[in-house]
Structure formats: structure tokens, C-alpha cells
PDB file of N, CA and C in Angstrom:
ATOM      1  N   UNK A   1      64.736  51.883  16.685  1.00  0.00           N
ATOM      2  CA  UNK A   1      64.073  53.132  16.873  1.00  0.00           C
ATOM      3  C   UNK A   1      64.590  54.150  15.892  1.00  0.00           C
ATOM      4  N   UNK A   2      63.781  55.185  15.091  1.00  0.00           N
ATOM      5  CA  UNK A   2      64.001  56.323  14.569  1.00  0.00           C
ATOM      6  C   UNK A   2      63.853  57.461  15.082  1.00  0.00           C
ATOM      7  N   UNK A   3      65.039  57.502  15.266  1.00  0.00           N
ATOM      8  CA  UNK A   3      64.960  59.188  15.554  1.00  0.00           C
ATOM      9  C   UNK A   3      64.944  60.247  14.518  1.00  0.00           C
ATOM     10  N   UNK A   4      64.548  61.437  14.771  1.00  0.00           N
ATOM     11  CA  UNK A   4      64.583  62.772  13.859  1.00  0.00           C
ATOM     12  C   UNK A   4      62.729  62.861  13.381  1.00  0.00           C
ATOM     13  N   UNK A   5      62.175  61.843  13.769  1.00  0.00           N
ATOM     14  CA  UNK A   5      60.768  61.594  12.721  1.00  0.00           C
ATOM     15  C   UNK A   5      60.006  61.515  13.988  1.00  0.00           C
ATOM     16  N   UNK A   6      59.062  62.696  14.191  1.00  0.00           N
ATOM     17  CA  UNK A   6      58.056  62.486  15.706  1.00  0.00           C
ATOM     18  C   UNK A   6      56.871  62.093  14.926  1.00  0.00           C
ATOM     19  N   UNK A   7      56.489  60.992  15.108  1.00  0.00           N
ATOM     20  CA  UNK A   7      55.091  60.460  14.747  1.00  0.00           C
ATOM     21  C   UNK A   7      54.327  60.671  16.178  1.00  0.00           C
ATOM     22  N   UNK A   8      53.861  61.437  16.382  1.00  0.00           N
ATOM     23  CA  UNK A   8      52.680  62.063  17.492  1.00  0.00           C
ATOM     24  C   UNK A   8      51.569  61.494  17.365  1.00  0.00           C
ATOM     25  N   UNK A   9      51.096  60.317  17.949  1.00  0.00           N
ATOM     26  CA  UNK A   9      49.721  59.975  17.734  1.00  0.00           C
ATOM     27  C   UNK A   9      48.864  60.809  18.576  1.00  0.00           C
ATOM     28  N   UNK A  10      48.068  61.461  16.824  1.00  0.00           N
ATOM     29  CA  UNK A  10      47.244  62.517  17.097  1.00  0.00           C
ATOM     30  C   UNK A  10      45.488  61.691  17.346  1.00  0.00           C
ATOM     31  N   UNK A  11      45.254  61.870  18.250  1.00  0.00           N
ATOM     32  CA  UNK A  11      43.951  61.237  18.592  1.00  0.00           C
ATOM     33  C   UNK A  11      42.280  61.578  17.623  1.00  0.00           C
ATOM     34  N   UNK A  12      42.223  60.596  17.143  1.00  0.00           N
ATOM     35  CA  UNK A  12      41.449  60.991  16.282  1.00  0.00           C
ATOM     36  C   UNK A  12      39.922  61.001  16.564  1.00  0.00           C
ATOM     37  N   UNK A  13      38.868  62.774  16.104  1.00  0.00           N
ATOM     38  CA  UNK A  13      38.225  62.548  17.012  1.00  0.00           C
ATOM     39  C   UNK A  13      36.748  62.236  16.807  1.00  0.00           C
ATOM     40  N   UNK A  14      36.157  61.780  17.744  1.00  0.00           N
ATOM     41  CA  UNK A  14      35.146  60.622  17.831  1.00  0.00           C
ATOM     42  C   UNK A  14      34.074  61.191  16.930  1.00  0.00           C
ATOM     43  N   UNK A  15      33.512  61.056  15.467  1.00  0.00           N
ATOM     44  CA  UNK A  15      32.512  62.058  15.084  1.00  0.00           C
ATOM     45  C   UNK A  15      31.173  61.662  15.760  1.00  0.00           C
ATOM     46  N   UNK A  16      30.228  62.733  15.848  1.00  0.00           N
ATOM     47  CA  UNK A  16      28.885  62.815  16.901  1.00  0.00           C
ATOM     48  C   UNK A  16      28.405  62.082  15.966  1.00  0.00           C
ATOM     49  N   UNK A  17      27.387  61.050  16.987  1.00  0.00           N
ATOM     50  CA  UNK A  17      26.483  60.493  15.986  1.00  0.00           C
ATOM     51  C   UNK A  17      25.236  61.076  15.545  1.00  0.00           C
ATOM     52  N   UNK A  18      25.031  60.174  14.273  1.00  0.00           N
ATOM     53  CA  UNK A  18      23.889  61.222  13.845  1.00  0.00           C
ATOM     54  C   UNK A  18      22.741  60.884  14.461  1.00  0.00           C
ATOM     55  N   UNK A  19      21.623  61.736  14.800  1.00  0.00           N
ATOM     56  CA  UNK A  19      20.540  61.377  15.039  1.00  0.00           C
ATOM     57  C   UNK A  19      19.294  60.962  13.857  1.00  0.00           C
ATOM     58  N   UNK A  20      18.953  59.564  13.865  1.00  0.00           N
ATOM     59  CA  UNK A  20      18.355  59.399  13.051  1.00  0.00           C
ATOM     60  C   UNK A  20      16.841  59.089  13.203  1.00  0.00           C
ATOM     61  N   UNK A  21      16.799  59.548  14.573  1.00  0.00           N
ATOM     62  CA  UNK A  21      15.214  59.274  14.621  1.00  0.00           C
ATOM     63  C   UNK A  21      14.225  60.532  14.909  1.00  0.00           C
ATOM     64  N   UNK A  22      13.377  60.405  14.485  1.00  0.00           N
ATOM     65  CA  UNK A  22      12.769  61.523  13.706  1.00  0.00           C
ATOM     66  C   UNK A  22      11.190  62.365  15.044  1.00  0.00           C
ATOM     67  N   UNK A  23      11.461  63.423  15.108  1.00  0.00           N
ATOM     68  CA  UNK A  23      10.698  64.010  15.719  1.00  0.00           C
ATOM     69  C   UNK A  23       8.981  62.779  15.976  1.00  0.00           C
ATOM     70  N   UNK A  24       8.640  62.407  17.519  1.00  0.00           N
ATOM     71  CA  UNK A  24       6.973  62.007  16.654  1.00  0.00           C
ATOM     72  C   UNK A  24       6.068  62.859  16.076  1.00  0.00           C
ATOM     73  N   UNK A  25       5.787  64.028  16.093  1.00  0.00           N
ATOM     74  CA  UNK A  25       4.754  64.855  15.198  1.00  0.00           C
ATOM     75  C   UNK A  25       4.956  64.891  13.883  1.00  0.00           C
ATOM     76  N   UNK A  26       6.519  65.038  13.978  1.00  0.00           N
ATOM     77  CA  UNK A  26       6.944  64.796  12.392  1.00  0.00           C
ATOM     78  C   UNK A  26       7.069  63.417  11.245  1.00  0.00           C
ATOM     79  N   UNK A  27       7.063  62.617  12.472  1.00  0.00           N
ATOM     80  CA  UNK A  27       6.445  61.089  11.568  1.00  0.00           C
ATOM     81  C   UNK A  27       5.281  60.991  11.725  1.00  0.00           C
ATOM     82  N   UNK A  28       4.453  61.680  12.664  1.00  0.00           N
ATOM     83  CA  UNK A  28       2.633  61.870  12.490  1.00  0.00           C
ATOM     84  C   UNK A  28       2.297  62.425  11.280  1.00  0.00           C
ATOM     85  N   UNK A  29       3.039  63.711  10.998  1.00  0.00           N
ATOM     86  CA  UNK A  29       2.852  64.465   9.825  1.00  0.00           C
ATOM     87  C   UNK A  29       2.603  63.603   8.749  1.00  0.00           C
ATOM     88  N   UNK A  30       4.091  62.792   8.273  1.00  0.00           N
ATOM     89  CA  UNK A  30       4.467  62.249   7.073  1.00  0.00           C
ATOM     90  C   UNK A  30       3.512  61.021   6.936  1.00  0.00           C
ATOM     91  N   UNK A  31       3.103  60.167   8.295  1.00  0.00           N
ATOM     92  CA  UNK A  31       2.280  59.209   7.759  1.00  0.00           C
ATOM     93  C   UNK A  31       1.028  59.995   7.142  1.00  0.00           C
ATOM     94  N   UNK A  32      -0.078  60.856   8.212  1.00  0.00           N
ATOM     95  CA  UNK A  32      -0.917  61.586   7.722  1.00  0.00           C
ATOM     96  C   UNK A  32      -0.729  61.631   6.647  1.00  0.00           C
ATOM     97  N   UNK A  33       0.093  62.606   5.468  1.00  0.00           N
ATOM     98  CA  UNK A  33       0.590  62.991   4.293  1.00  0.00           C
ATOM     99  C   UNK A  33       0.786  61.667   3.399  1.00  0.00           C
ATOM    100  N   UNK A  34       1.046  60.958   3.584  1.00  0.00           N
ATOM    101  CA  UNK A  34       1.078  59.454   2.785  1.00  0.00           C
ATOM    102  C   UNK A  34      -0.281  58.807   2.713  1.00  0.00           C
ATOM    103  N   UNK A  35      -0.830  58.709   3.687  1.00  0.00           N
ATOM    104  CA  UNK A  35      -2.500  58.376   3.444  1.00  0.00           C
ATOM    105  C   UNK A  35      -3.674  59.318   2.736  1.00  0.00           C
ATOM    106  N   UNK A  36      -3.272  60.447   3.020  1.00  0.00           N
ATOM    107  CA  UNK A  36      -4.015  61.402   2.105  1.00  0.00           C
ATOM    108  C   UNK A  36      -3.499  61.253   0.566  1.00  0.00           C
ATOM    109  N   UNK A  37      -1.944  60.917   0.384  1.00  0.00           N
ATOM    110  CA  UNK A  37      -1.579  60.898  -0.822  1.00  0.00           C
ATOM    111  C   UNK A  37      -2.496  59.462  -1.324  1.00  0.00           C
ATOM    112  N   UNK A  38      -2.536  58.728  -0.684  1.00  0.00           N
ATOM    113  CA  UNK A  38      -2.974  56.901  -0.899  1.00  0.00           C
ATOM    114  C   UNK A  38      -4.223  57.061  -1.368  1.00  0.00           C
ATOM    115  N   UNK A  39      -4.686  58.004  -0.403  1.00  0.00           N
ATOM    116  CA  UNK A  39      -6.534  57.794  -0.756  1.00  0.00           C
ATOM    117  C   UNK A  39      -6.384  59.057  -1.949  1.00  0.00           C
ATOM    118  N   UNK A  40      -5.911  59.890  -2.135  1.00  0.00           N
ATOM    119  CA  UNK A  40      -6.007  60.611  -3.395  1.00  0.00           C
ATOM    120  C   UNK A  40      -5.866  59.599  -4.971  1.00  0.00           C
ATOM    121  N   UNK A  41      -4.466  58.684  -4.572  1.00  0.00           N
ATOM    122  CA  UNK A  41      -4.336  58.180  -5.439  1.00  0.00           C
ATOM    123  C   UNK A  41      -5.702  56.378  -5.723  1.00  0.00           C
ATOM    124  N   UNK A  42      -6.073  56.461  -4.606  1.00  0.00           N
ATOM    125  CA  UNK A  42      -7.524  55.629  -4.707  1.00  0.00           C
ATOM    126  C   UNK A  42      -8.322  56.030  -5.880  1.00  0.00           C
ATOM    127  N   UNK A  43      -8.630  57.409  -5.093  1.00  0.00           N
ATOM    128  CA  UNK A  43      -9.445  57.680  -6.208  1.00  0.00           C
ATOM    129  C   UNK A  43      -9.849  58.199  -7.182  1.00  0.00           C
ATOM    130  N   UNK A  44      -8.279  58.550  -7.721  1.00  0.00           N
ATOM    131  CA  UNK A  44      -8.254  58.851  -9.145  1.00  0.00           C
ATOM    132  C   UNK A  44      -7.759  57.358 -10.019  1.00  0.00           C
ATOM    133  N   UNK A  45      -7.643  56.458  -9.050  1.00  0.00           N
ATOM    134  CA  UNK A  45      -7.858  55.343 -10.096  1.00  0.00           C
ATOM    135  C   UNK A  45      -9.320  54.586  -9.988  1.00  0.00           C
ATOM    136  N   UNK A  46     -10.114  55.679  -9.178  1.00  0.00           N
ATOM    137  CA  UNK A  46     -11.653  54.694  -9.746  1.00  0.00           C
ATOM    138  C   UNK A  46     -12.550  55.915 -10.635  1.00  0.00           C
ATOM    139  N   UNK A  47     -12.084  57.323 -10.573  1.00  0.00           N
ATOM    140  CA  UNK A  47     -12.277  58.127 -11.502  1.00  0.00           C
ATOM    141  C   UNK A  47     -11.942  57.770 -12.943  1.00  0.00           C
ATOM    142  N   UNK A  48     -10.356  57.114 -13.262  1.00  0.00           N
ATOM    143  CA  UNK A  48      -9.822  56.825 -13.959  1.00  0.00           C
ATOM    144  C   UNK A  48     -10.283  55.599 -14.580  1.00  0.00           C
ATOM    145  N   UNK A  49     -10.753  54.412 -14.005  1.00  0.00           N
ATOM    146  CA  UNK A  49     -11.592  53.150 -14.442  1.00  0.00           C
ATOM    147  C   UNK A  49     -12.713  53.538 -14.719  1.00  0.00           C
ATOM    148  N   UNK A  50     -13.459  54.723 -14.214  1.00  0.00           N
ATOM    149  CA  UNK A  50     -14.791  54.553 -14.855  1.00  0.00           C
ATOM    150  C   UNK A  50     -14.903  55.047 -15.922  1.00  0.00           C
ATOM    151  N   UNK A  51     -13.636  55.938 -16.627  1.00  0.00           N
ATOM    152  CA  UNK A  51     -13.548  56.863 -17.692  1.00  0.00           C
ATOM    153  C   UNK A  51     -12.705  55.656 -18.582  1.00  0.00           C
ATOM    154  N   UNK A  52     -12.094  54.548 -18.488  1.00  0.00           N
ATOM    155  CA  UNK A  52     -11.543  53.257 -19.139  1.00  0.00           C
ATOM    156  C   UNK A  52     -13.079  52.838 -19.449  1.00  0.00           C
ATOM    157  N   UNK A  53     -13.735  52.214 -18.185  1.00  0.00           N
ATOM    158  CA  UNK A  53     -15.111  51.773 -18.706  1.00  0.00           C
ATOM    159  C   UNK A  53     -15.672  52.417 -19.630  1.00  0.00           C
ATOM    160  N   UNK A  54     -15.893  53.638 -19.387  1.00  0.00           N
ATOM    161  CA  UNK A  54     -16.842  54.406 -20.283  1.00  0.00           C
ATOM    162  C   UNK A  54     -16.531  53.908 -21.828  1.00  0.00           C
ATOM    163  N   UNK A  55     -14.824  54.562 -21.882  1.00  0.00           N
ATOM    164  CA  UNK A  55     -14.344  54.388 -23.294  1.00  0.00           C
ATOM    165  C   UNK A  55     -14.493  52.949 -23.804  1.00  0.00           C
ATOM    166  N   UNK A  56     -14.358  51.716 -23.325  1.00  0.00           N
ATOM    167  CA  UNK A  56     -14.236  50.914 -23.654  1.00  0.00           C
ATOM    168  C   UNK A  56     -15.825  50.368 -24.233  1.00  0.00           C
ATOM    169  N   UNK A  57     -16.966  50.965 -23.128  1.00  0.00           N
ATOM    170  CA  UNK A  57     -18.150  50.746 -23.735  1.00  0.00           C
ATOM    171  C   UNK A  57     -18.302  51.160 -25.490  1.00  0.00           C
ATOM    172  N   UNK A  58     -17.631  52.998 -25.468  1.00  0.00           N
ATOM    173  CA  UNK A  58     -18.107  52.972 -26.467  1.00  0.00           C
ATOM    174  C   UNK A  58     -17.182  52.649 -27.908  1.00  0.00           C
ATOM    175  N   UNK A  59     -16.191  52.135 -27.349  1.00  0.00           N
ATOM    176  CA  UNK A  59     -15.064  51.186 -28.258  1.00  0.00           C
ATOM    177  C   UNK A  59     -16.101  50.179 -28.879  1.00  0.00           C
ATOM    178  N   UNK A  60     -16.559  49.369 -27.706  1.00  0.00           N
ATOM    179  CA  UNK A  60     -16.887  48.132 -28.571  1.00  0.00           C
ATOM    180  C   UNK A  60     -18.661  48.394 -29.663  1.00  0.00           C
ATOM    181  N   UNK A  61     -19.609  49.722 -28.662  1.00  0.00           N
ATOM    182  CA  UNK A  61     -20.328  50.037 -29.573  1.00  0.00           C
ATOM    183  C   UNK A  61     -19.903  50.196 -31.128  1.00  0.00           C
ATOM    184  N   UNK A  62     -18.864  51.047 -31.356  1.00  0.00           N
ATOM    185  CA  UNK A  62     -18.013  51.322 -32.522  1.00  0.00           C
ATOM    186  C   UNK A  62     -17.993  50.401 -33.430  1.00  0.00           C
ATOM    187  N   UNK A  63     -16.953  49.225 -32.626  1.00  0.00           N
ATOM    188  CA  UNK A  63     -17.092  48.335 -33.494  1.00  0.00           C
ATOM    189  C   UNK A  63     -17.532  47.080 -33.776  1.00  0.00           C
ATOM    190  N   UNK A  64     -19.265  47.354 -32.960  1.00  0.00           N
ATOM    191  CA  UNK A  64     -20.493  46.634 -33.220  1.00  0.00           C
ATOM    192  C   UNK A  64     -21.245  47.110 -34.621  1.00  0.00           C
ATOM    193  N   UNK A  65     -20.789  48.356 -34.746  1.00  0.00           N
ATOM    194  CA  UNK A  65     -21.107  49.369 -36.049  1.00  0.00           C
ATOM    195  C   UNK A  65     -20.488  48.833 -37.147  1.00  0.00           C
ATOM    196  N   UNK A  66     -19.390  48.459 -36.887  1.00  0.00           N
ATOM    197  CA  UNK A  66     -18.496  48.216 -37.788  1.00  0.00           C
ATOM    198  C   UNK A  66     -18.721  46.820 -38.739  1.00  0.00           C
ATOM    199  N   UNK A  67     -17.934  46.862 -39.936  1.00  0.00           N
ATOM    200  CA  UNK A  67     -18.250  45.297 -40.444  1.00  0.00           C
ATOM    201  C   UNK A  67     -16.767  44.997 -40.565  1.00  0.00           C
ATOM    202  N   UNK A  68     -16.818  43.827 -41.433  1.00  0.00           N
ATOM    203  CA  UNK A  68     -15.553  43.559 -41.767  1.00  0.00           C
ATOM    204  C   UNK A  68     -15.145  44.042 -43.053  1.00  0.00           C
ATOM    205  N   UNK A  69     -15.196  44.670 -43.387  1.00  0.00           N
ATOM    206  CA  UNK A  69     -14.726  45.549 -44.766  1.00  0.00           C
ATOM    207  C   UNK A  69     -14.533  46.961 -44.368  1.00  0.00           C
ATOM    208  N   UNK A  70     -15.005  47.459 -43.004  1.00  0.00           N
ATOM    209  CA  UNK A  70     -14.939  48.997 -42.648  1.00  0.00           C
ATOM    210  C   UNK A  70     -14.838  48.844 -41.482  1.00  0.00           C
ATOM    211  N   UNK A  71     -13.355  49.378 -40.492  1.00  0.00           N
ATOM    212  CA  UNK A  71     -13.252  50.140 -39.377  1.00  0.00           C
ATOM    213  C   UNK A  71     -12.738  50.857 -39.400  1.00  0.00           C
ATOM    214  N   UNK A  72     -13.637  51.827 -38.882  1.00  0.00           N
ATOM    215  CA  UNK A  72     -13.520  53.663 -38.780  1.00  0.00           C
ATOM    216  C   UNK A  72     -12.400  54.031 -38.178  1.00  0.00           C
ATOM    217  N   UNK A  73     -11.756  54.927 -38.711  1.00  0.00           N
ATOM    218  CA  UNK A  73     -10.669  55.495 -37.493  1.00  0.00           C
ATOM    219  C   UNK A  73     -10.910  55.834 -36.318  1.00  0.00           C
ATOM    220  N   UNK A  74     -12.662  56.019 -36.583  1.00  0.00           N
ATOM    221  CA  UNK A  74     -12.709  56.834 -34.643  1.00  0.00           C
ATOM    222  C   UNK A  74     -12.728  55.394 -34.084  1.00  0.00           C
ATOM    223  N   UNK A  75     -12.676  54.057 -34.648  1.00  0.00           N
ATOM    224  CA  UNK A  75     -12.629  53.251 -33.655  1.00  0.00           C
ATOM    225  C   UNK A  75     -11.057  52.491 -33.264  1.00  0.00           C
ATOM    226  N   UNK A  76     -10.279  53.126 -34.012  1.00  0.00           N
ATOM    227  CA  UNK A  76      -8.629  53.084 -34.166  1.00  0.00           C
ATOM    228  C   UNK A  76      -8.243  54.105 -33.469  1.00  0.00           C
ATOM    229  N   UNK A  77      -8.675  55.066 -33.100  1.00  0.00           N
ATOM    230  CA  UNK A  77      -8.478  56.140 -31.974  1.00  0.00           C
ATOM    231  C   UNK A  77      -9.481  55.623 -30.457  1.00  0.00           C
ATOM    232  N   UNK A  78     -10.117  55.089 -30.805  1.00  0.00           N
ATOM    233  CA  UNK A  78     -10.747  54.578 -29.234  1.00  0.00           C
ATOM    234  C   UNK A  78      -9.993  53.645 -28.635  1.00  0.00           C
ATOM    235  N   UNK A  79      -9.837  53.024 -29.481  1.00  0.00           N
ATOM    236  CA  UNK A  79      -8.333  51.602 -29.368  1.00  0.00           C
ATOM    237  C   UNK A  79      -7.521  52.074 -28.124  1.00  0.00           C
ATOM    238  N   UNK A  80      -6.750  53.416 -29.101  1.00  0.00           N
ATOM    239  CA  UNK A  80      -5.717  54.121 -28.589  1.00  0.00           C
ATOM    240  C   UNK A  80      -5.911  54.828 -27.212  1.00  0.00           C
ATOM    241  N   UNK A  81      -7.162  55.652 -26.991  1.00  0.00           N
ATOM    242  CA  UNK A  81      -7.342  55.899 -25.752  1.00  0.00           C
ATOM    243  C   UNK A  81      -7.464  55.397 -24.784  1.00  0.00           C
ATOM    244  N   UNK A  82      -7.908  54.124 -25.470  1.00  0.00           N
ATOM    245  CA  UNK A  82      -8.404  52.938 -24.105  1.00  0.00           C
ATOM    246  C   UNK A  82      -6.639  52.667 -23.513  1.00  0.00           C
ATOM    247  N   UNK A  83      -6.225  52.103 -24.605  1.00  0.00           N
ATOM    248  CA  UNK A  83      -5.026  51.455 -24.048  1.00  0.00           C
ATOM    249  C   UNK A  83      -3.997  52.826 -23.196  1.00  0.00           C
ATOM    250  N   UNK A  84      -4.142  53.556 -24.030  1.00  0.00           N
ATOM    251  CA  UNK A  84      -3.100  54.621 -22.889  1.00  0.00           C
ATOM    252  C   UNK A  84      -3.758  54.583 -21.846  1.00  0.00           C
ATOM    253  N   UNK A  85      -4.612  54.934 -21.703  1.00  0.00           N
ATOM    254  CA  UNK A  85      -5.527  55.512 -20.236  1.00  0.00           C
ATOM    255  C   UNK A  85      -5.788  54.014 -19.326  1.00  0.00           C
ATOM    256  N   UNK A  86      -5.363  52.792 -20.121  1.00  0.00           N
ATOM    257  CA  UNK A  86      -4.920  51.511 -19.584  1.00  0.00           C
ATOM    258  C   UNK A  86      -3.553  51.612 -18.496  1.00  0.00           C
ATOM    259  N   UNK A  87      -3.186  51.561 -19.699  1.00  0.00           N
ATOM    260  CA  UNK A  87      -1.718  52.060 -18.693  1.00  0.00           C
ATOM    261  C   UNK A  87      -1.149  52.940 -17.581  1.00  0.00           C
ATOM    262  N   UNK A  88      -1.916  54.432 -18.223  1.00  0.00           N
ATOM    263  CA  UNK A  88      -2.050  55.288 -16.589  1.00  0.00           C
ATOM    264  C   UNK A  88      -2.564  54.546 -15.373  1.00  0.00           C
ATOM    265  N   UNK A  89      -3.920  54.141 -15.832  1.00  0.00           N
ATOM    266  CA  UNK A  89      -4.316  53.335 -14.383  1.00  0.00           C
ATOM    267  C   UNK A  89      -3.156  52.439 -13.728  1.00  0.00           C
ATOM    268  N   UNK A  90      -2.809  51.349 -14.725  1.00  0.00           N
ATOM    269  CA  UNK A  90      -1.930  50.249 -13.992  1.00  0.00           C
ATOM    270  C   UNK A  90      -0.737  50.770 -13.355  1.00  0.00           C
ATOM    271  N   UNK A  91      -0.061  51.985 -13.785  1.00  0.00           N
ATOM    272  CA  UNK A  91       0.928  52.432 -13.482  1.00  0.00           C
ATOM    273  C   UNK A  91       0.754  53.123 -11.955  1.00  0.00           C
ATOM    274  N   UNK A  92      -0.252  54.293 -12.048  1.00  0.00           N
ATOM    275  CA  UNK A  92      -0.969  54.345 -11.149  1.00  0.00           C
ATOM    276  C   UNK A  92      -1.069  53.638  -9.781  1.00  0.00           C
ATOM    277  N   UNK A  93      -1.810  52.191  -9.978  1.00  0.00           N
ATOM    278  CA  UNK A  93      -2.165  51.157  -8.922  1.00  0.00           C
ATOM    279  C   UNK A  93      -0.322  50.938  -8.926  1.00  0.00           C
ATOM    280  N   UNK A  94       0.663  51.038  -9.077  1.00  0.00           N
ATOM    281  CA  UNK A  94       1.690  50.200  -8.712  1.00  0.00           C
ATOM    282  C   UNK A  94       1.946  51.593  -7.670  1.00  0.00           C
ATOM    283  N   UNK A  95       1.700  52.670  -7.831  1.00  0.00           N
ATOM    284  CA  UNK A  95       2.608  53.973  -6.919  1.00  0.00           C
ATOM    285  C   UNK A  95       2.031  53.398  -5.780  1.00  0.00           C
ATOM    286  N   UNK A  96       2.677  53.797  -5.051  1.00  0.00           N
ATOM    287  CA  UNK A  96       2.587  53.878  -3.119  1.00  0.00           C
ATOM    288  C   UNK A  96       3.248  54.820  -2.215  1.00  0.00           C
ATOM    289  N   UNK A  97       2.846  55.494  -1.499  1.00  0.00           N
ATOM    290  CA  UNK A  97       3.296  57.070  -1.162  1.00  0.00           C
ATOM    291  C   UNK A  97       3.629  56.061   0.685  1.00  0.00           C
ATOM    292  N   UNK A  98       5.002  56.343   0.844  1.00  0.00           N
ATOM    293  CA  UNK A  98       4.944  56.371   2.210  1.00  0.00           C
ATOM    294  C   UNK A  98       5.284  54.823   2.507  1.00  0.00           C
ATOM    295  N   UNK A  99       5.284  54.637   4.063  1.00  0.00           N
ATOM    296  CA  UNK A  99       5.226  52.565   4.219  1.00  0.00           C
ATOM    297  C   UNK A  99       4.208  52.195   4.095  1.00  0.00           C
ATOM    298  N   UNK A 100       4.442  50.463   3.631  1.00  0.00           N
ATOM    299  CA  UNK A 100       3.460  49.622   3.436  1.00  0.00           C
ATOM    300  C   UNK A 100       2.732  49.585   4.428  1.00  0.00           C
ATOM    301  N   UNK A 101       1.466  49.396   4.348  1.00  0.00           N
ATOM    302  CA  UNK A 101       0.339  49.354   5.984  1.00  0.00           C
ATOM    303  C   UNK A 101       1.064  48.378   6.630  1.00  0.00           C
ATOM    304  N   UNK A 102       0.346  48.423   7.629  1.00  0.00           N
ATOM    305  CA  UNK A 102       0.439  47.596   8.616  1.00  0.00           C
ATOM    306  C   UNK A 102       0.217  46.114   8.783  1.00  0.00           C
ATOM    307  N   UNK A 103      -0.820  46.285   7.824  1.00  0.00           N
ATOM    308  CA  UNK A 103      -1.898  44.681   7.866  1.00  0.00           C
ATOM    309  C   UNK A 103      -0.869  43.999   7.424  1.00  0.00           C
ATOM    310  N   UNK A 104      -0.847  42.555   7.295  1.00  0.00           N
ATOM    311  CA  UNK A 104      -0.318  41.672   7.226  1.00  0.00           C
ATOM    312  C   UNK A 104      -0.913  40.761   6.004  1.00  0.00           C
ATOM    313  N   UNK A 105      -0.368  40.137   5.044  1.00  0.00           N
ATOM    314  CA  UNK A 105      -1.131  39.360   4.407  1.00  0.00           C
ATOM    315  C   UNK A 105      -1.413  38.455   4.592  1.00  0.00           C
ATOM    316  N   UNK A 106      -2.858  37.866   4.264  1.00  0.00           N
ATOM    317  CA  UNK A 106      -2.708  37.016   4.841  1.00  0.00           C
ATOM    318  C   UNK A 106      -1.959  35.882   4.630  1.00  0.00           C
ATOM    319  N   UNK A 107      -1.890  34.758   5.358  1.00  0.00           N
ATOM    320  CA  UNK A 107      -0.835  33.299   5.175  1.00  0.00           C
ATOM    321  C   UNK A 107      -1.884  32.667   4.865  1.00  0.00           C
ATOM    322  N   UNK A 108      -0.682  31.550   3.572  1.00  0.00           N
ATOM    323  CA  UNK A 108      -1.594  30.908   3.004  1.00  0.00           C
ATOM    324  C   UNK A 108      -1.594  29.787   3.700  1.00  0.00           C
ATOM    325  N   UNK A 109      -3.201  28.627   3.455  1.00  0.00           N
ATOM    326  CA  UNK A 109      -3.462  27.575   4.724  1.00  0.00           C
ATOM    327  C   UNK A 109      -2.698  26.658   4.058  1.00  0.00           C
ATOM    328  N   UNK A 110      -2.072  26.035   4.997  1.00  0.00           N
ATOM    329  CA  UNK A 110      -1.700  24.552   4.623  1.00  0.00           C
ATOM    330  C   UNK A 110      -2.146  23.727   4.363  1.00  0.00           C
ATOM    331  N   UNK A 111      -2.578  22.674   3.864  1.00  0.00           N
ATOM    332  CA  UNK A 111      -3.168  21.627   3.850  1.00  0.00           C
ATOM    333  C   UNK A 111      -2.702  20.136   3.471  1.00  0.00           C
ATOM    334  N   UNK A 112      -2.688  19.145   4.457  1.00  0.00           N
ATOM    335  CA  UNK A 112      -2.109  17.718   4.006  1.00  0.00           C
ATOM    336  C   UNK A 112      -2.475  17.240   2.707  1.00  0.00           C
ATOM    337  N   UNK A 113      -1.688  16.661   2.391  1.00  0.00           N
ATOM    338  CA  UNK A 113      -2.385  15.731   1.295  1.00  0.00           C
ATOM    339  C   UNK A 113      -2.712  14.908   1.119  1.00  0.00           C
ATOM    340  N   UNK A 114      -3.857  14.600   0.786  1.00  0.00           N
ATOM    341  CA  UNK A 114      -4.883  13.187   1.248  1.00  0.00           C
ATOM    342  C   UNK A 114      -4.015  12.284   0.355  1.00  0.00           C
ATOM    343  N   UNK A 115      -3.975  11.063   1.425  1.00  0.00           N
ATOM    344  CA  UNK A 115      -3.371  10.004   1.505  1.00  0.00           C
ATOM    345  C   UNK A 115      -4.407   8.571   0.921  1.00  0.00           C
TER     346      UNK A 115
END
């Protein structure tokens, strides 16, 4: 035993737990707010495809115009728009605001193999 040295076990104290579950109106809110974001982002990617379509129509008019000894820059700038405004879309379709739905995908069927 040591004497002169009071080690006092000081009780250490219990921290409150946190509450982590979330008001329901306020996860009503946020889903609401995620589906409005979802369908916003719907349909600025079919705004966005039809303005790809468009361009791309008149891409290839361009360079139906075109021969092989001459393509125009405006069809080297249509190129360019197409493909950026490519990419917004795809980038686009990858965002997702909020949780994944609900639905389930479907499972794929099994099938034996003929013998």
C-alpha cells in the first residue's frame, strides 16, 4: 500500500445520450423536399435531352453539308456542345437527393440448365 498519494476514484459521469431520431414532420419534410428535388432533377434531364437531341440533329445536318475536304467549324463547335451538354445530362442522371426509394429491384429469375 501507498500512502501520502489519495487516488479518489472520481466517478466518471455517464454522458446523455444523443438523440438521434428525428422529429416525424421533420422526416416528412425532408422526404417531401427530396422528391421535389428528384422530380425537379427528372426534368431538367428531359429538358436537357431534348436540347442534346435537338443539337445533335443539327450536328449531323452540318455534317451531311459537309464533304470530305471541308468541315466547318460551326460543325467543330456543335461537336463541342453536344458532348458537354452530354455530360451535364449523365452527371445529372447519377445525382440523387435524399434515400433510395423504396421499390426493390427487381431479382433476377433463375433458371436450370437444360440438361
Amino acid at each position: 500500500m501507498m500512502f501520502g498519494t489519495s487516488h479518489a476514484a472520481t466517478p466518471v459521469p455517464a454522458s446523455p445520450q444523443v438523440e438521434t431520431r428525428q422529429d416525424p414532420s421533420q422526416k416528412e419534410m425532408q422526404d417531401r423536399m427530396a422528391r421535389e428535388a428528384n422530380k425537379k432533377r427528372q426534368q431538367d434531364i428531359r429538358e436537357e435531352t431534348d436540347k442534346l437531341f435537338q443539337l445533335a440533329t443539327e450536328l449531323k445536318a452540318a455534317v451531311d453539308k459537309s464533304n470530305e475536304n471541308l468541315l466547318s467549324l460551326d460543325v467543330v463547335r456543335k461537336a463541342d456542345e453536344v458532348e458537354k451538354l452530354a455530360k451535364k445530362v449523365k452527371e445529372k442522371m447519377k445525382e440523387s437527393v435524399g434515400p433510395p426509394s423504396k421499390e426493390e429491384p427487381p431479382r433476377p429469375v433463375i433458371t436450370p440448365f437444360p440438361h
